[in-house]
PDB file of N, CA and C in Angstrom:
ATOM      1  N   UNK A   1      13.371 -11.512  85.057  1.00  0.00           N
ATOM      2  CA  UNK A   1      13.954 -11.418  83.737  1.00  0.00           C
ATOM      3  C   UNK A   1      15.409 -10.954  83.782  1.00  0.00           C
ATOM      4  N   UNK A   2      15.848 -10.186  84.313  1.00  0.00           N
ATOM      5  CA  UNK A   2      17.669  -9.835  84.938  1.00  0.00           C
ATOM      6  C   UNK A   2      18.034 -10.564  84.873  1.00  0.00           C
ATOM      7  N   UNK A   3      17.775 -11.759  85.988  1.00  0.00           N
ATOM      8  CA  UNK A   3      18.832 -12.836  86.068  1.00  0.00           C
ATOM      9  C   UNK A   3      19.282 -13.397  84.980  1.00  0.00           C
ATOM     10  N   UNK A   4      18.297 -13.544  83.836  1.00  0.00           N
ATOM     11  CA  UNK A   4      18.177 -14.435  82.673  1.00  0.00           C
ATOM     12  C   UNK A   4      19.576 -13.193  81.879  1.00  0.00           C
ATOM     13  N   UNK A   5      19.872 -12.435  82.178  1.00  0.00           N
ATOM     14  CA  UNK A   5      20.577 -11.305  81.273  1.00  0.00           C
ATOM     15  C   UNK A   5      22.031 -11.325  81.722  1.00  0.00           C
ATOM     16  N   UNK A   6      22.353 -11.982  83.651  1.00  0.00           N
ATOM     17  CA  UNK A   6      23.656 -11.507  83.791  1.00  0.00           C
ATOM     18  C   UNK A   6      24.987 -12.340  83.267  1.00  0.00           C
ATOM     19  N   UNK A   7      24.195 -13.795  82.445  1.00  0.00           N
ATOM     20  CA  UNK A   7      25.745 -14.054  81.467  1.00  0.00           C
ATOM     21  C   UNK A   7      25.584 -13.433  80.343  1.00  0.00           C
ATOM     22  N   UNK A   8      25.312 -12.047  79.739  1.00  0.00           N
ATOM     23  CA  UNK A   8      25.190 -11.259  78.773  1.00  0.00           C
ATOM     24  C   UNK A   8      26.789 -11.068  78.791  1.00  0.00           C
ATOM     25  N   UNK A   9      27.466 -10.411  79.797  1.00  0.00           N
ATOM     26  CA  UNK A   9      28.986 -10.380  79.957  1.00  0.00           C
ATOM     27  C   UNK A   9      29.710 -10.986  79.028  1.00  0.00           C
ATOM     28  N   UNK A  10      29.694 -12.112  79.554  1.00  0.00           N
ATOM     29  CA  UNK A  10      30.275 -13.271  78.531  1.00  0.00           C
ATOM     30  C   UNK A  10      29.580 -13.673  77.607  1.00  0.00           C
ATOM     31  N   UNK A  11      28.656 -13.684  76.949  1.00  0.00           N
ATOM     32  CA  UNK A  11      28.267 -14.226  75.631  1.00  0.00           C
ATOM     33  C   UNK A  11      28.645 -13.204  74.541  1.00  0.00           C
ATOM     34  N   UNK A  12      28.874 -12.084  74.715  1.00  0.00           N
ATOM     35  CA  UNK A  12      28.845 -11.400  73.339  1.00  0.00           C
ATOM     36  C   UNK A  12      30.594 -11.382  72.844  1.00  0.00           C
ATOM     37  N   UNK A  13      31.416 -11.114  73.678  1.00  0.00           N
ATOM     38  CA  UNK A  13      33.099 -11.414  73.660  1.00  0.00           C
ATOM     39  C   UNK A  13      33.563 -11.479  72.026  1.00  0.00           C
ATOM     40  N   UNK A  14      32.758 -12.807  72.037  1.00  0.00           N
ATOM     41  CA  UNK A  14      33.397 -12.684  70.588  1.00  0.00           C
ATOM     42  C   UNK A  14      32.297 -12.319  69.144  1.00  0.00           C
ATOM     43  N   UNK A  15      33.198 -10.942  69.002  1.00  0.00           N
ATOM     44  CA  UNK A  15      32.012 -10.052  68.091  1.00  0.00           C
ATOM     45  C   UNK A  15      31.291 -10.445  67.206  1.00  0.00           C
ATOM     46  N   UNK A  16      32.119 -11.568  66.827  1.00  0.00           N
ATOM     47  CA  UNK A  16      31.723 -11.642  65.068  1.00  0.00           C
ATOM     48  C   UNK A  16      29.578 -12.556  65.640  1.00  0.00           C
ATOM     49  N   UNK A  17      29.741 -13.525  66.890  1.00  0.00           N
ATOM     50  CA  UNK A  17      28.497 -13.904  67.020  1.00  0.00           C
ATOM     51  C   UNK A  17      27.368 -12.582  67.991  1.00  0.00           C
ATOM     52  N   UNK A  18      28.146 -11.647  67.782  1.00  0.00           N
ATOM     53  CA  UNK A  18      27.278 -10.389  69.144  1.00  0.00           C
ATOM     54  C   UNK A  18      25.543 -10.317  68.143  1.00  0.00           C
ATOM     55  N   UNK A  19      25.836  -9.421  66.838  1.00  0.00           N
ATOM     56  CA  UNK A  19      24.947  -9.467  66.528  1.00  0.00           C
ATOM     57  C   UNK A  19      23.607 -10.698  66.447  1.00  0.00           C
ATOM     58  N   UNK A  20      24.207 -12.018  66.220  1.00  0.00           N
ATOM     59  CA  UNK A  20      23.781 -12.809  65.590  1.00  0.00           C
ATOM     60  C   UNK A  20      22.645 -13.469  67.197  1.00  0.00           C
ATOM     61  N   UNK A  21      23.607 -13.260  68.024  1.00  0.00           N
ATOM     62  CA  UNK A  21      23.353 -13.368  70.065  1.00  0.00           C
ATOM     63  C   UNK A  21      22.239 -12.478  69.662  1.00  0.00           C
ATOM     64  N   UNK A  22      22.425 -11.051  70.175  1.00  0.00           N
ATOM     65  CA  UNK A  22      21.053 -10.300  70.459  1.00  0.00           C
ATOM     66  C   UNK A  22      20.488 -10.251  69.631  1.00  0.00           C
ATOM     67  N   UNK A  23      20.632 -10.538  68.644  1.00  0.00           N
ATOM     68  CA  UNK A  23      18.901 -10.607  67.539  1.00  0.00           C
ATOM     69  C   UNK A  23      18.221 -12.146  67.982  1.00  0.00           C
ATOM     70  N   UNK A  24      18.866 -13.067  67.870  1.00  0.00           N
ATOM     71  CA  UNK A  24      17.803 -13.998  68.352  1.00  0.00           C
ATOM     72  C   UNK A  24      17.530 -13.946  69.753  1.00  0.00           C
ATOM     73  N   UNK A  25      18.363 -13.589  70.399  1.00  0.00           N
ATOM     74  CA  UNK A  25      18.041 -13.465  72.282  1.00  0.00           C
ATOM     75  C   UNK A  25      16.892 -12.403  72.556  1.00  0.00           C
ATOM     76  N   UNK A  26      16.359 -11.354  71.395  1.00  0.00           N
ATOM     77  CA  UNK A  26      15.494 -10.377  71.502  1.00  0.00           C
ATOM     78  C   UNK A  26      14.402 -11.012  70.916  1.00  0.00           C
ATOM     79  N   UNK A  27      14.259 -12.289  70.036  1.00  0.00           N
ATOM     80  CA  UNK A  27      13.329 -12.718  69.216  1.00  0.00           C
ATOM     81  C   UNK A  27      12.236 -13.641  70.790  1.00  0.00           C
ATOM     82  N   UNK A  28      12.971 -14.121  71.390  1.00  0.00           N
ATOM     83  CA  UNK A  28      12.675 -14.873  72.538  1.00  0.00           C
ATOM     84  C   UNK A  28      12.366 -14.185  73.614  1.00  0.00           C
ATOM     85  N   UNK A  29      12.891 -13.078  73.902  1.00  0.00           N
ATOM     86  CA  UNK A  29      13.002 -12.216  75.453  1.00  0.00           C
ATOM     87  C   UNK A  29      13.525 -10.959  75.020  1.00  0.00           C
ATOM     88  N   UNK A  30      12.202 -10.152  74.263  1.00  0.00           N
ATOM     89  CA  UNK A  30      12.492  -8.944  74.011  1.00  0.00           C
ATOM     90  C   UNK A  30      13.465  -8.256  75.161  1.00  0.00           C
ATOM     91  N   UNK A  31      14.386  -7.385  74.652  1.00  0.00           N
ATOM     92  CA  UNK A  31      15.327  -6.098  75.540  1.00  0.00           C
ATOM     93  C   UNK A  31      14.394  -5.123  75.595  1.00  0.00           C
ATOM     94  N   UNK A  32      14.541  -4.691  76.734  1.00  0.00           N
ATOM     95  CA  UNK A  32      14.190  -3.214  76.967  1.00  0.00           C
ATOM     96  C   UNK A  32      15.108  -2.483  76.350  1.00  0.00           C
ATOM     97  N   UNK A  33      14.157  -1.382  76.342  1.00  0.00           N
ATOM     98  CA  UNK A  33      14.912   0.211  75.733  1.00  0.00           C
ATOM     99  C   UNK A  33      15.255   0.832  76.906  1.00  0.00           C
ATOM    100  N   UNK A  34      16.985   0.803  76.681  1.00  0.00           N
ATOM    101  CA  UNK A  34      17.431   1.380  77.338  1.00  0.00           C
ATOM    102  C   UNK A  34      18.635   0.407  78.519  1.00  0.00           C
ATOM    103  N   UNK A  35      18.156  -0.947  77.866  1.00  0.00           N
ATOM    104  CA  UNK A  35      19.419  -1.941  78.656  1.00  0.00           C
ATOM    105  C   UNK A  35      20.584  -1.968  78.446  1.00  0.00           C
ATOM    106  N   UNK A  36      21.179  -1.328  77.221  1.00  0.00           N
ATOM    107  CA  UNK A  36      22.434  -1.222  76.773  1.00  0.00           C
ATOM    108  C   UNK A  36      22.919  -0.117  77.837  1.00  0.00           C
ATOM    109  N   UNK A  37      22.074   0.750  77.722  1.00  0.00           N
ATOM    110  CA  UNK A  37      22.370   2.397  78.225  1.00  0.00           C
ATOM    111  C   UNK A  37      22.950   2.259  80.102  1.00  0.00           C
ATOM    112  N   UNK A  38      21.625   1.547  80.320  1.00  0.00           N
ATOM    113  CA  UNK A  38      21.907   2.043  81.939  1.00  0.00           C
ATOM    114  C   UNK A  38      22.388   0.054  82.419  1.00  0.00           C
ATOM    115  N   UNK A  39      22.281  -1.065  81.787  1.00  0.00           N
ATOM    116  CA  UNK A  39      22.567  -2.232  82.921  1.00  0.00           C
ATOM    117  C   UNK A  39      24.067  -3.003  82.234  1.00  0.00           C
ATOM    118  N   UNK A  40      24.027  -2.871  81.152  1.00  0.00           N
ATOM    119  CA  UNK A  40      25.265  -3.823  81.058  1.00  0.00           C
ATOM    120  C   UNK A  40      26.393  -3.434  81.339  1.00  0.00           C
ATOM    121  N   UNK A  41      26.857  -2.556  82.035  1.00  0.00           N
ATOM    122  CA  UNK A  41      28.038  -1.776  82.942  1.00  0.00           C
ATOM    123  C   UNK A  41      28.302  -2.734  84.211  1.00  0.00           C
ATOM    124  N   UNK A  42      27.133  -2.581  84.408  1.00  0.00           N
ATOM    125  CA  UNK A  42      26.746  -3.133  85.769  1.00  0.00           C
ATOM    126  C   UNK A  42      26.689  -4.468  85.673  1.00  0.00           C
ATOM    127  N   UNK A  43      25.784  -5.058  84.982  1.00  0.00           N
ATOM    128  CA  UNK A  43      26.191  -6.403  84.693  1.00  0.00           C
ATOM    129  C   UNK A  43      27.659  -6.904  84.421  1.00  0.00           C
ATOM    130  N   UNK A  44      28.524  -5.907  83.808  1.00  0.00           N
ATOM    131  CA  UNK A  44      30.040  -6.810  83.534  1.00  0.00           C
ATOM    132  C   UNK A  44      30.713  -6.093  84.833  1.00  0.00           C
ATOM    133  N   UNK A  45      30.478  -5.547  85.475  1.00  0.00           N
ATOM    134  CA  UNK A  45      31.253  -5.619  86.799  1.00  0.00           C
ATOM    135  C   UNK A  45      31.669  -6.974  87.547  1.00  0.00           C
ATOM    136  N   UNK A  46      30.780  -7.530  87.946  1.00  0.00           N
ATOM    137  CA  UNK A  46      31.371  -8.899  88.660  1.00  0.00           C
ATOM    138  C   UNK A  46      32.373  -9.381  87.818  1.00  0.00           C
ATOM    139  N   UNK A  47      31.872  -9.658  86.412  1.00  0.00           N
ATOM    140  CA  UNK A  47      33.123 -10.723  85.673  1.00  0.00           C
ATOM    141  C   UNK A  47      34.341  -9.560  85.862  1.00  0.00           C
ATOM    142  N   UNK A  48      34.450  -7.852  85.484  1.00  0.00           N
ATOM    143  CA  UNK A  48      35.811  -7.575  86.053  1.00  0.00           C
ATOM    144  C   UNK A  48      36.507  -7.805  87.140  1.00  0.00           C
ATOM    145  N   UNK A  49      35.741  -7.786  88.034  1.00  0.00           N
ATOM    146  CA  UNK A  49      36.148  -8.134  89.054  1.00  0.00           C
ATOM    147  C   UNK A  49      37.153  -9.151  89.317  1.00  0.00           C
ATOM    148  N   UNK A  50      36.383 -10.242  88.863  1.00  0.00           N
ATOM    149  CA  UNK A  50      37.037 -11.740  88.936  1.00  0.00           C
ATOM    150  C   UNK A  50      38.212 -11.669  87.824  1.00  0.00           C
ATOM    151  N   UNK A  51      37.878 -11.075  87.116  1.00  0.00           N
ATOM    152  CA  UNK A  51      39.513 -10.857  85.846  1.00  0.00           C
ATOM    153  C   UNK A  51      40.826 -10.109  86.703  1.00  0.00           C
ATOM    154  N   UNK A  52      39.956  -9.185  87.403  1.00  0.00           N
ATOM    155  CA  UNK A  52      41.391  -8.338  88.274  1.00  0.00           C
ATOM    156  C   UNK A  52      41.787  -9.521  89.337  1.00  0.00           C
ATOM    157  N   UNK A  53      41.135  -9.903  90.022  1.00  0.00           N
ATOM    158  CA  UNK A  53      41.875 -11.144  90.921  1.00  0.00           C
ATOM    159  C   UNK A  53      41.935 -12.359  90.172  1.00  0.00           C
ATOM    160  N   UNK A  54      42.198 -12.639  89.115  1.00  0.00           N
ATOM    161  CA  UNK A  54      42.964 -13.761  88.646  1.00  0.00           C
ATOM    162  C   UNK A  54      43.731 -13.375  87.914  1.00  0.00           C
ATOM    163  N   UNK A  55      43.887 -12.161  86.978  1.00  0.00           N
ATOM    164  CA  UNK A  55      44.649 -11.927  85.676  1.00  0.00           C
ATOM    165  C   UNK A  55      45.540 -10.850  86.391  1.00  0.00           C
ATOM    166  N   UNK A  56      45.195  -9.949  87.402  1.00  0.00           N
ATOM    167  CA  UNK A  56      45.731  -8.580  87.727  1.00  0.00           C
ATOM    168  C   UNK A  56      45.207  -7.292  87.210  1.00  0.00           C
ATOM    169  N   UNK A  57      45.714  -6.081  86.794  1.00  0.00           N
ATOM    170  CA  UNK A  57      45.055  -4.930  87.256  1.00  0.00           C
ATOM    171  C   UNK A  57      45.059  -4.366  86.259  1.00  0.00           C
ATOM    172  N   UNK A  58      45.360  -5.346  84.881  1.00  0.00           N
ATOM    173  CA  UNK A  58      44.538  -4.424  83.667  1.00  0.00           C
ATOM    174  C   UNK A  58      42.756  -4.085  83.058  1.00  0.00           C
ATOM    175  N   UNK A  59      42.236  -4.546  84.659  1.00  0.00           N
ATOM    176  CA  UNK A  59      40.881  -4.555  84.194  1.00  0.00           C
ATOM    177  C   UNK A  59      40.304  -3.091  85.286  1.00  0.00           C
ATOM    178  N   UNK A  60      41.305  -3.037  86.022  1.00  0.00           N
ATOM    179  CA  UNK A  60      40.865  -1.869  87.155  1.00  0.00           C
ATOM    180  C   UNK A  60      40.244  -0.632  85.812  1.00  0.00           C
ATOM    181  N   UNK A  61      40.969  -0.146  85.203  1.00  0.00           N
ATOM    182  CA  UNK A  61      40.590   0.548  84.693  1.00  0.00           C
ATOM    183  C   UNK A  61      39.009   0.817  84.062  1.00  0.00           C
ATOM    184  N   UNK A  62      38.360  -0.070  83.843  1.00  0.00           N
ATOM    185  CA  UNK A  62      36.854  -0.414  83.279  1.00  0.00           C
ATOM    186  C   UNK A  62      36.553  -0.023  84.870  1.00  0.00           C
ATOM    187  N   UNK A  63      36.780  -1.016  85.600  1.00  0.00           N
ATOM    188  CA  UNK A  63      36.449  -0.976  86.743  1.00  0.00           C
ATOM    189  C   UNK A  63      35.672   0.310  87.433  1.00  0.00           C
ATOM    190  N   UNK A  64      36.944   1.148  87.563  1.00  0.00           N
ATOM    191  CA  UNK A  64      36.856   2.764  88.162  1.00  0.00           C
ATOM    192  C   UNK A  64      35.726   3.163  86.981  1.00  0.00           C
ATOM    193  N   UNK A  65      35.735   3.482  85.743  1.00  0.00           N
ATOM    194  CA  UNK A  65      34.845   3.394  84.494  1.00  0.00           C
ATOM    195  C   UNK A  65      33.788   3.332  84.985  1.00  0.00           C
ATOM    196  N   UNK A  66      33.355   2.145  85.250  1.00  0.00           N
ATOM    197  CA  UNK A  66      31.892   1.963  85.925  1.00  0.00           C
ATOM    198  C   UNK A  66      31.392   2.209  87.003  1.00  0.00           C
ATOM    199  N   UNK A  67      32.388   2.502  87.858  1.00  0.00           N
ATOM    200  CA  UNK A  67      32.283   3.322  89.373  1.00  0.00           C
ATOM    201  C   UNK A  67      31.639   4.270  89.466  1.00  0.00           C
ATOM    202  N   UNK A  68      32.587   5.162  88.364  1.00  0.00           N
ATOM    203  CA  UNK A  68      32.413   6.644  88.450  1.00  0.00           C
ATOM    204  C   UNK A  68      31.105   7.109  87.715  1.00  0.00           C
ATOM    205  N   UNK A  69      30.890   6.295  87.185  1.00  0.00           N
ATOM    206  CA  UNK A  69      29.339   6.247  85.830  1.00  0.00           C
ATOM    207  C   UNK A  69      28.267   6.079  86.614  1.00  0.00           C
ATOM    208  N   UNK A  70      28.319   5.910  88.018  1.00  0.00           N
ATOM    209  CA  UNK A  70      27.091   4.917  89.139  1.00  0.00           C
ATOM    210  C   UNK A  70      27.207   5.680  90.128  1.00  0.00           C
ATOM    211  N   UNK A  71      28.518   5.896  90.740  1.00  0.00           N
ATOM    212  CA  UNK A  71      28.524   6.798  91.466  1.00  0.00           C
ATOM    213  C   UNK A  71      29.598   5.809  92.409  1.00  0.00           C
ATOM    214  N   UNK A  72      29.783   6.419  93.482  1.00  0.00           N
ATOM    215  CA  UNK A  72      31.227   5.469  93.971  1.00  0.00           C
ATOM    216  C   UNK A  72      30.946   5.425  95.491  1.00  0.00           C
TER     217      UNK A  72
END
């Protein structure tokens, strides 16, 4: 069931459809309690990643963010 979650990153971006995303994405494949809390950090790591080596180093900052939240 994860895998099915790690383009969560990119689908919510643009706010105005976020809500409209996880209410039907929960109607189909209930969320756990507690996925906001402890995985989608982790889940948008890779896509920062790939933003700092194509865009440059205004994403480091999230970056370290989620480092330090996990442990480093």
């Amino acid at each position: 069931m994860a895998i099915a979650k790690l383009n969560w990153p990119s689908e919510p971006c643009l706010a105005i459809y976020r809500r409209i995303f996880f209410a039907r994405y929960n109607e189909i494949l209930p969320i756990q309690s507690g996925f906001f809390e402890e995985r989608r950090d982790l889940y948008n790591l890779y896509p920062l990643l790939v933003h700092v080596r194509l865009f440059g180093g205004s994403y480091v900052g999230s970056i370290d963010h989620i480092l330090s939240r996990f442990g480093q």
